[in-house]
PDB file of N, CA and C in Angstrom:
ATOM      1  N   UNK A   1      10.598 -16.582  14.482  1.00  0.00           N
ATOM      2  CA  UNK A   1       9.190 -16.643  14.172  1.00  0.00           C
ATOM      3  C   UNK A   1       8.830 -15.445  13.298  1.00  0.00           C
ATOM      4  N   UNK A   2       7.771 -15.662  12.234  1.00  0.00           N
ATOM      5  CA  UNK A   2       7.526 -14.629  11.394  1.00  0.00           C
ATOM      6  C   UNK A   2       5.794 -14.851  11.742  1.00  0.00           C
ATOM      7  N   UNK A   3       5.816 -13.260  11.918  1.00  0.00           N
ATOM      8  CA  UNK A   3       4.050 -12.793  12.333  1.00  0.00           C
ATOM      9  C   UNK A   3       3.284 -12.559  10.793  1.00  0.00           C
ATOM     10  N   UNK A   4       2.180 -12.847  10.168  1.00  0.00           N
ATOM     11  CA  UNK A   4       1.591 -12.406   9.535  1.00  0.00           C
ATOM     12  C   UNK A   4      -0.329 -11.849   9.534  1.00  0.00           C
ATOM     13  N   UNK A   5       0.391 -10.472   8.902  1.00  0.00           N
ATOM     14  CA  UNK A   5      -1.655  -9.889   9.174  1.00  0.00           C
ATOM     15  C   UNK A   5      -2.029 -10.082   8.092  1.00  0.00           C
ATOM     16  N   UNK A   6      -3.137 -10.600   8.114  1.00  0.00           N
ATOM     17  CA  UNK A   6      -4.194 -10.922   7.147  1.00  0.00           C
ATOM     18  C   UNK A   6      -5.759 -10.356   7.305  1.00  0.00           C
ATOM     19  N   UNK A   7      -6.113  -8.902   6.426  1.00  0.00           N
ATOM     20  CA  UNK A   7      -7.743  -8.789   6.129  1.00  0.00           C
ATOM     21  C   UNK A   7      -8.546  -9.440   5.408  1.00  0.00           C
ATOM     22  N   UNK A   8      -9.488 -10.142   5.837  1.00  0.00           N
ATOM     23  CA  UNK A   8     -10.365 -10.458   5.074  1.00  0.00           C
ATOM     24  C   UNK A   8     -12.058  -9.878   5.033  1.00  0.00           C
ATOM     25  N   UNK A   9     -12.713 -10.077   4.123  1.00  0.00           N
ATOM     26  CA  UNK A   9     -13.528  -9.145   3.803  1.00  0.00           C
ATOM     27  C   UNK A   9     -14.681  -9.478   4.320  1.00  0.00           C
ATOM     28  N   UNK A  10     -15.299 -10.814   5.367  1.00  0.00           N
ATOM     29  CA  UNK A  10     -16.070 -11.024   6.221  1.00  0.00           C
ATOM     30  C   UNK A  10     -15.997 -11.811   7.256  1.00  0.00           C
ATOM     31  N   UNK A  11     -16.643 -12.457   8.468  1.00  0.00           N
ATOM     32  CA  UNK A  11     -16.321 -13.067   9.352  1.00  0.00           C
ATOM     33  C   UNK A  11     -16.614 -14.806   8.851  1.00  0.00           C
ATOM     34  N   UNK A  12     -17.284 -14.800   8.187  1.00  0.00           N
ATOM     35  CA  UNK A  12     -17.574 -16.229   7.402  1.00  0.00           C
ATOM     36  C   UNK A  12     -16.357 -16.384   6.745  1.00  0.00           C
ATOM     37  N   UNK A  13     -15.491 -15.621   5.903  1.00  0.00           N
ATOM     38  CA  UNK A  13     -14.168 -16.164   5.324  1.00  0.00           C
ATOM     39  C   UNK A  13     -12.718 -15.860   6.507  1.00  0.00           C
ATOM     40  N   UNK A  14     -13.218 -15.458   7.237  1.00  0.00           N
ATOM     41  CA  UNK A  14     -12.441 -15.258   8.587  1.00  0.00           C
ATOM     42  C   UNK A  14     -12.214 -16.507   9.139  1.00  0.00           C
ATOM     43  N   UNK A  15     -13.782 -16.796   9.768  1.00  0.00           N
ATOM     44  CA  UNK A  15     -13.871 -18.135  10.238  1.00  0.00           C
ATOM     45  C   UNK A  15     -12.782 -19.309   9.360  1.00  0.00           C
ATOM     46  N   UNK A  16     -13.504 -19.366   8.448  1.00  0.00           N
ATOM     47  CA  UNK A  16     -12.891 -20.395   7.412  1.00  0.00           C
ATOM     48  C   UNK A  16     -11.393 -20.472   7.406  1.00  0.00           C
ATOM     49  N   UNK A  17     -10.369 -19.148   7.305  1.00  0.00           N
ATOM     50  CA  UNK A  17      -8.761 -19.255   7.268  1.00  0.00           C
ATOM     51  C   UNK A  17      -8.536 -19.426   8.354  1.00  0.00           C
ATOM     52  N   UNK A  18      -9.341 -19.325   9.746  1.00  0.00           N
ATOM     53  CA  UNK A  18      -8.708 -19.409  10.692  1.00  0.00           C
ATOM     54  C   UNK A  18      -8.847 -21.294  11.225  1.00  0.00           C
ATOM     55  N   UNK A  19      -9.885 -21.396  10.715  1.00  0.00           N
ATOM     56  CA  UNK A  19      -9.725 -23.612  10.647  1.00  0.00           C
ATOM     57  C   UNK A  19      -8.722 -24.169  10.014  1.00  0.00           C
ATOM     58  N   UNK A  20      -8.106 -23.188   8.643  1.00  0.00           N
ATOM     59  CA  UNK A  20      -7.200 -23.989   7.761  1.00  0.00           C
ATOM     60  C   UNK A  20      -6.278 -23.622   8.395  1.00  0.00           C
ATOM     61  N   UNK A  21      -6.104 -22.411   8.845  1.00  0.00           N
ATOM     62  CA  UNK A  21      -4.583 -22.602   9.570  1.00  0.00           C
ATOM     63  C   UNK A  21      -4.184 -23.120  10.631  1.00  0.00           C
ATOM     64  N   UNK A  22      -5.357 -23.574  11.421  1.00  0.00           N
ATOM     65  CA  UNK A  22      -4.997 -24.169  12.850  1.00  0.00           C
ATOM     66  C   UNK A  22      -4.703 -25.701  12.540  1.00  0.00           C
ATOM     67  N   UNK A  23      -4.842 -26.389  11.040  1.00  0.00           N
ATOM     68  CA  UNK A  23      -4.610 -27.279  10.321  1.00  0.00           C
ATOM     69  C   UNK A  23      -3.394 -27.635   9.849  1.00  0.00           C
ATOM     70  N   UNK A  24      -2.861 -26.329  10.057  1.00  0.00           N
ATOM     71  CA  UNK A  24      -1.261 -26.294   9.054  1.00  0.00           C
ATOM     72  C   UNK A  24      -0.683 -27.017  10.432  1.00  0.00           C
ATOM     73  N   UNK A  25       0.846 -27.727  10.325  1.00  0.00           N
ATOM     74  CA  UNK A  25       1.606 -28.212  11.040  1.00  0.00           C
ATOM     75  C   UNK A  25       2.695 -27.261  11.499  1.00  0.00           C
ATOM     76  N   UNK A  26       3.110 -26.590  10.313  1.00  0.00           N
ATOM     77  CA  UNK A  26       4.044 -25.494  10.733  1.00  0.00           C
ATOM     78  C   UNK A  26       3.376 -23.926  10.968  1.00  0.00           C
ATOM     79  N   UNK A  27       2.298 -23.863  11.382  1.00  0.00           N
ATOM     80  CA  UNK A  27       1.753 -22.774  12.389  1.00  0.00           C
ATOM     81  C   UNK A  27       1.097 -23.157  13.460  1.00  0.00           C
ATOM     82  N   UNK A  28       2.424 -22.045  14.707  1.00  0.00           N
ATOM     83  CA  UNK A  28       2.658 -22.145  16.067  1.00  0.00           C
ATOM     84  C   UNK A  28       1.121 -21.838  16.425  1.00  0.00           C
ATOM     85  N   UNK A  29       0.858 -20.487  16.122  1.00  0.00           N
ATOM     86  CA  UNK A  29      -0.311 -20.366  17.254  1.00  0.00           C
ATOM     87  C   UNK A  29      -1.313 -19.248  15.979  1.00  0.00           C
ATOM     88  N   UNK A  30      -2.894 -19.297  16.397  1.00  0.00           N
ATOM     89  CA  UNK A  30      -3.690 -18.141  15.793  1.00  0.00           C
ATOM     90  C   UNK A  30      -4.350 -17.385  17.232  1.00  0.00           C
ATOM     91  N   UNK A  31      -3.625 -16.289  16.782  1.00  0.00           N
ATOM     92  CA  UNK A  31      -4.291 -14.987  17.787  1.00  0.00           C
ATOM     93  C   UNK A  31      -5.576 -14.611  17.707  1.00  0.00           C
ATOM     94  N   UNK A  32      -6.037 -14.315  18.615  1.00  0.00           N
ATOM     95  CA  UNK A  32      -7.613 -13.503  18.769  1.00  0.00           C
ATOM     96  C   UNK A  32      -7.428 -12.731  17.428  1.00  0.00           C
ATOM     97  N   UNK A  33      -8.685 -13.010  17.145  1.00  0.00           N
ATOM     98  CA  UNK A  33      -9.419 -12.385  15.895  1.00  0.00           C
ATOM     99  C   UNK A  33      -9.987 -10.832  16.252  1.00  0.00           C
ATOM    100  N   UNK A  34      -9.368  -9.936  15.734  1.00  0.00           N
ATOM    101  CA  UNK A  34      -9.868  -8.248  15.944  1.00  0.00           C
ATOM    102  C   UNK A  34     -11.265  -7.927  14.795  1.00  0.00           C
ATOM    103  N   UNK A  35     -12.323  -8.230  14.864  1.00  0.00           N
ATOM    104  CA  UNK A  35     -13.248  -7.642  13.634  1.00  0.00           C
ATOM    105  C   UNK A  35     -13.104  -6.344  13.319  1.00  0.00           C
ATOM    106  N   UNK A  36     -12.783  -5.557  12.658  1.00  0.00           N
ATOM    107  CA  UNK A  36     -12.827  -3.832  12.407  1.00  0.00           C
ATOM    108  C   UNK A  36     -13.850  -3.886  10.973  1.00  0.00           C
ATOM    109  N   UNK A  37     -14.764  -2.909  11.426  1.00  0.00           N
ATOM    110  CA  UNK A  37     -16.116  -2.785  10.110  1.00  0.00           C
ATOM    111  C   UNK A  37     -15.731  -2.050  10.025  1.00  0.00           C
ATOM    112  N   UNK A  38     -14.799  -2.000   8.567  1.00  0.00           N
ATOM    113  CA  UNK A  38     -14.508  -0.713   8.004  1.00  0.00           C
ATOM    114  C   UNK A  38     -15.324  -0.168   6.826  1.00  0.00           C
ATOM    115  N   UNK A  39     -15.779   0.878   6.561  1.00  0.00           N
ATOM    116  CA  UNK A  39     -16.926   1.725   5.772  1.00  0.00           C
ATOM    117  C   UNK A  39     -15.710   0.980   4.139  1.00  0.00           C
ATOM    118  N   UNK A  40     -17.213   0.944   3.575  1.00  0.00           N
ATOM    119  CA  UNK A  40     -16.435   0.259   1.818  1.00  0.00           C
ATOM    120  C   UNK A  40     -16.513   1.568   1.072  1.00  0.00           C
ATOM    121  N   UNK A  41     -17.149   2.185   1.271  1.00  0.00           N
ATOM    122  CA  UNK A  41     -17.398   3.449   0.016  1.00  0.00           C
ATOM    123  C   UNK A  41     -16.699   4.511   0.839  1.00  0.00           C
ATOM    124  N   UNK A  42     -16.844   5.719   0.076  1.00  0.00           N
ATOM    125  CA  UNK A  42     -16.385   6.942   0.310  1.00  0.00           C
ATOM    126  C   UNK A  42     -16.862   7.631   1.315  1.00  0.00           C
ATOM    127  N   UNK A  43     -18.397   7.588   0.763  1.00  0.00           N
ATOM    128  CA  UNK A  43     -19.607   8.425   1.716  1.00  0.00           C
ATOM    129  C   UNK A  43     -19.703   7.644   3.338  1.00  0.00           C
ATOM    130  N   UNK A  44     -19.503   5.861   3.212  1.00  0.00           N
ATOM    131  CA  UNK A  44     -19.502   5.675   4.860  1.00  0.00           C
ATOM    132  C   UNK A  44     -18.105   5.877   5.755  1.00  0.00           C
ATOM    133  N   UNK A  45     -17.100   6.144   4.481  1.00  0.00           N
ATOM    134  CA  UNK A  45     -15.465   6.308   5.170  1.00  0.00           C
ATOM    135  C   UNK A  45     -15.591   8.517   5.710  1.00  0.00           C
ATOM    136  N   UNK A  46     -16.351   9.090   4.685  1.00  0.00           N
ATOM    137  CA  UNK A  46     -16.692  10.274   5.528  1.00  0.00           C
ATOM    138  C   UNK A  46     -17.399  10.662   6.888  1.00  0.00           C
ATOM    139  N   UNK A  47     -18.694   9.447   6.641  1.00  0.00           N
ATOM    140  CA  UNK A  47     -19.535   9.700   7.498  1.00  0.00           C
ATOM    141  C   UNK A  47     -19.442   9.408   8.849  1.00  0.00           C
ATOM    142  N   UNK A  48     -18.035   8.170   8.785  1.00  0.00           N
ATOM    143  CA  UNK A  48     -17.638   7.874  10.064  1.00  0.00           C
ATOM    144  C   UNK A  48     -16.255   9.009  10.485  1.00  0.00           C
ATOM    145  N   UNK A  49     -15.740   9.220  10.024  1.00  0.00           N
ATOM    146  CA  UNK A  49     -14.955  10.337   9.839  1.00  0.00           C
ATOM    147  C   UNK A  49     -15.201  11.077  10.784  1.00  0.00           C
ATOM    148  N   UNK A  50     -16.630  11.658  10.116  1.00  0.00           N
ATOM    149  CA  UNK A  50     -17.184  12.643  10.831  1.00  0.00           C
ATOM    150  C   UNK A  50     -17.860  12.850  12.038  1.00  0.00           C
ATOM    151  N   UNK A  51     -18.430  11.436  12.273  1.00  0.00           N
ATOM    152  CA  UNK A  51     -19.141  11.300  13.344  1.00  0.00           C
ATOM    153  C   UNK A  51     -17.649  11.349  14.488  1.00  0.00           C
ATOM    154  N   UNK A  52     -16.600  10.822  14.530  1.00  0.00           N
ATOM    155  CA  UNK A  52     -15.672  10.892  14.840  1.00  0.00           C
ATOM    156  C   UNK A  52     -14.940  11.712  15.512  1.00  0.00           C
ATOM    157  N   UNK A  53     -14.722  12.603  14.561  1.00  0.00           N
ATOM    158  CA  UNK A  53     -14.535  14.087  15.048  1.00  0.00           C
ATOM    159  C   UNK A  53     -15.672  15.368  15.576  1.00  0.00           C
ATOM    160  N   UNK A  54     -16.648  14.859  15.372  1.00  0.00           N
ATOM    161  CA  UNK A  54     -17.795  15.821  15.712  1.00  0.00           C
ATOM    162  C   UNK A  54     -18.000  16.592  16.773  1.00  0.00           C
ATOM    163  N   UNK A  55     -16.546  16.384  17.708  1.00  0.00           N
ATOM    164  CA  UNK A  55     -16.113  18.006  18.266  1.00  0.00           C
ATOM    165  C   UNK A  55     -14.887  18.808  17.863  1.00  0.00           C
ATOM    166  N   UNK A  56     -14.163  18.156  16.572  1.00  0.00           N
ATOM    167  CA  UNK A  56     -13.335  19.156  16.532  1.00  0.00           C
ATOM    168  C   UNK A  56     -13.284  20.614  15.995  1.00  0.00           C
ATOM    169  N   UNK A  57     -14.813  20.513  15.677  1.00  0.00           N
ATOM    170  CA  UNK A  57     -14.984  22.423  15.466  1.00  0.00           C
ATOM    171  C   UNK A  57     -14.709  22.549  13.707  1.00  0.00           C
ATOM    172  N   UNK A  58     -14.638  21.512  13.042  1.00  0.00           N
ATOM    173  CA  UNK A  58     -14.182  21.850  11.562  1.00  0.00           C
ATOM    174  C   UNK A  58     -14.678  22.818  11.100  1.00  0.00           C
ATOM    175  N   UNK A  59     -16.230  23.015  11.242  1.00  0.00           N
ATOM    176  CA  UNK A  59     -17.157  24.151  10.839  1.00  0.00           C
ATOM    177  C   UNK A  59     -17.070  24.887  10.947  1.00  0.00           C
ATOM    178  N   UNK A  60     -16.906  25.500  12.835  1.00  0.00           N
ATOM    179  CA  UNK A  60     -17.634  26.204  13.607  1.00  0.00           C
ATOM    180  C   UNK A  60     -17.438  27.524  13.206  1.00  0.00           C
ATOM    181  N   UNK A  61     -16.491  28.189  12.100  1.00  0.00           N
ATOM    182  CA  UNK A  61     -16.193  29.306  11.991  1.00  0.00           C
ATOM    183  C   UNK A  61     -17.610  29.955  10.836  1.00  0.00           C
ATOM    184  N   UNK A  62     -18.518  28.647  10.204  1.00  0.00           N
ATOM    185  CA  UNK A  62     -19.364  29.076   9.390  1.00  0.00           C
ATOM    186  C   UNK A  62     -20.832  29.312  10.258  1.00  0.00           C
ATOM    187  N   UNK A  63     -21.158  30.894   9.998  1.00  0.00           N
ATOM    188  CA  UNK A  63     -22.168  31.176  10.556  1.00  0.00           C
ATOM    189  C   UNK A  63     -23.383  31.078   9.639  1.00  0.00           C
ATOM    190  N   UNK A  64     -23.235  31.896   8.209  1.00  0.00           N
ATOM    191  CA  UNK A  64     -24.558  31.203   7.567  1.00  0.00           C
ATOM    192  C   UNK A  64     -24.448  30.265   6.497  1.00  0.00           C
ATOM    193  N   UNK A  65     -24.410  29.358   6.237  1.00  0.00           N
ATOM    194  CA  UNK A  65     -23.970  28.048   5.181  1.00  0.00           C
ATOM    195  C   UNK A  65     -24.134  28.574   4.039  1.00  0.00           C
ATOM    196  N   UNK A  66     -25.885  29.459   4.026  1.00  0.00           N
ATOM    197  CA  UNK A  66     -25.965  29.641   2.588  1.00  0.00           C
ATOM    198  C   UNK A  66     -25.471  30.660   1.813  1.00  0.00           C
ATOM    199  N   UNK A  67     -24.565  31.521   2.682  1.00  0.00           N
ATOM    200  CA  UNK A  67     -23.858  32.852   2.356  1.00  0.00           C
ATOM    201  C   UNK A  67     -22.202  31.842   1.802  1.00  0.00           C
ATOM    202  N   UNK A  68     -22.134  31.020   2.689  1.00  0.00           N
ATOM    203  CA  UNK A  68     -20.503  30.249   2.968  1.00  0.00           C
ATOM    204  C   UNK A  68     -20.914  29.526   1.276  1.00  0.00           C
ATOM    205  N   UNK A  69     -21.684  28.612   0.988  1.00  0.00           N
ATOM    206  CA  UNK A  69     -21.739  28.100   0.146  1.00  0.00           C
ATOM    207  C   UNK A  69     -21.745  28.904  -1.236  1.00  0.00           C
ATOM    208  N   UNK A  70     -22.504  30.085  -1.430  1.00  0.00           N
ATOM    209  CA  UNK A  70     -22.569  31.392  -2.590  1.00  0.00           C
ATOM    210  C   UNK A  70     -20.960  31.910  -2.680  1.00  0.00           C
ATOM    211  N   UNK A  71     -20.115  32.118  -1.502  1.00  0.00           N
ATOM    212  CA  UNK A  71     -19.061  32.172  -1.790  1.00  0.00           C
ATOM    213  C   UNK A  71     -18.123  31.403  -2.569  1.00  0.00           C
ATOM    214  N   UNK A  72     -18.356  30.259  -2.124  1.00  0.00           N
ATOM    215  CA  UNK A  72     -17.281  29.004  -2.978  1.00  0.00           C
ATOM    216  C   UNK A  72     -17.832  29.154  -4.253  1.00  0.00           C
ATOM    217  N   UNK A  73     -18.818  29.118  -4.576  1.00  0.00           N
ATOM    218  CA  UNK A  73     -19.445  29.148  -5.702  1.00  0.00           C
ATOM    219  C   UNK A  73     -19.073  30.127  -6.509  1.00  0.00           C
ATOM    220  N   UNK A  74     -19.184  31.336  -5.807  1.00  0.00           N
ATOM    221  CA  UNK A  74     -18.314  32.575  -7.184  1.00  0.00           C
ATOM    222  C   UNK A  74     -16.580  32.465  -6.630  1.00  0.00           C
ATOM    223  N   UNK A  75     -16.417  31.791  -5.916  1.00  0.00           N
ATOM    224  CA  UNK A  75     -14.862  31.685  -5.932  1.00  0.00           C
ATOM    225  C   UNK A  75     -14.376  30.837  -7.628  1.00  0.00           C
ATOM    226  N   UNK A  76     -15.431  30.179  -7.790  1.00  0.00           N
ATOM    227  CA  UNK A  76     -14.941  28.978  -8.996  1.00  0.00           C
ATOM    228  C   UNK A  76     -14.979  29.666 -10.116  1.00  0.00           C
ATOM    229  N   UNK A  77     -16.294  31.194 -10.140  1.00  0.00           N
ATOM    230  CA  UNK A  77     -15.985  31.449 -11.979  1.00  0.00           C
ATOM    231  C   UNK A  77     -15.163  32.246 -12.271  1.00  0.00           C
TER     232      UNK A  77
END
């Protein structure tokens, strides 16, 4: 037997491959369907990221941001 994973990009075209394949003759069985909402852009793949980790302390060593941020800033010229 050969397993195959397949993403698709909503539950409406989900739905849909999972009728055609229960159609096919030579496929045994379709497994429970896993939904995972995965972030499409950058900013919601950070933002979950972050919410994520939001105890691992990434920061915590910055005490004033706007001193931390003036630094990077003359680090660049």
């Amino acid at each position: 037997m050969t397993t195959i994973r397949i993403s698709v990009k909503n539950k409406r075209d989900a739905g849909l491959l999972i009728k055609m394949l229960k159609k096919i003759s030579f496929v045994e069985r379709v497994e429970e369907v896993v939904v995972i909402d995965a972030p499409v852009n950058q900013f919601e793949k950070l933002k979950t990221f972050l919410a994520s980790n939001s105890n691992s302390g990434f920061f915590s060593d910055i005490t004033d941001p706007s001193t931390w941020q003036k630094q990077l800033r003359n680090e660049w010229e």
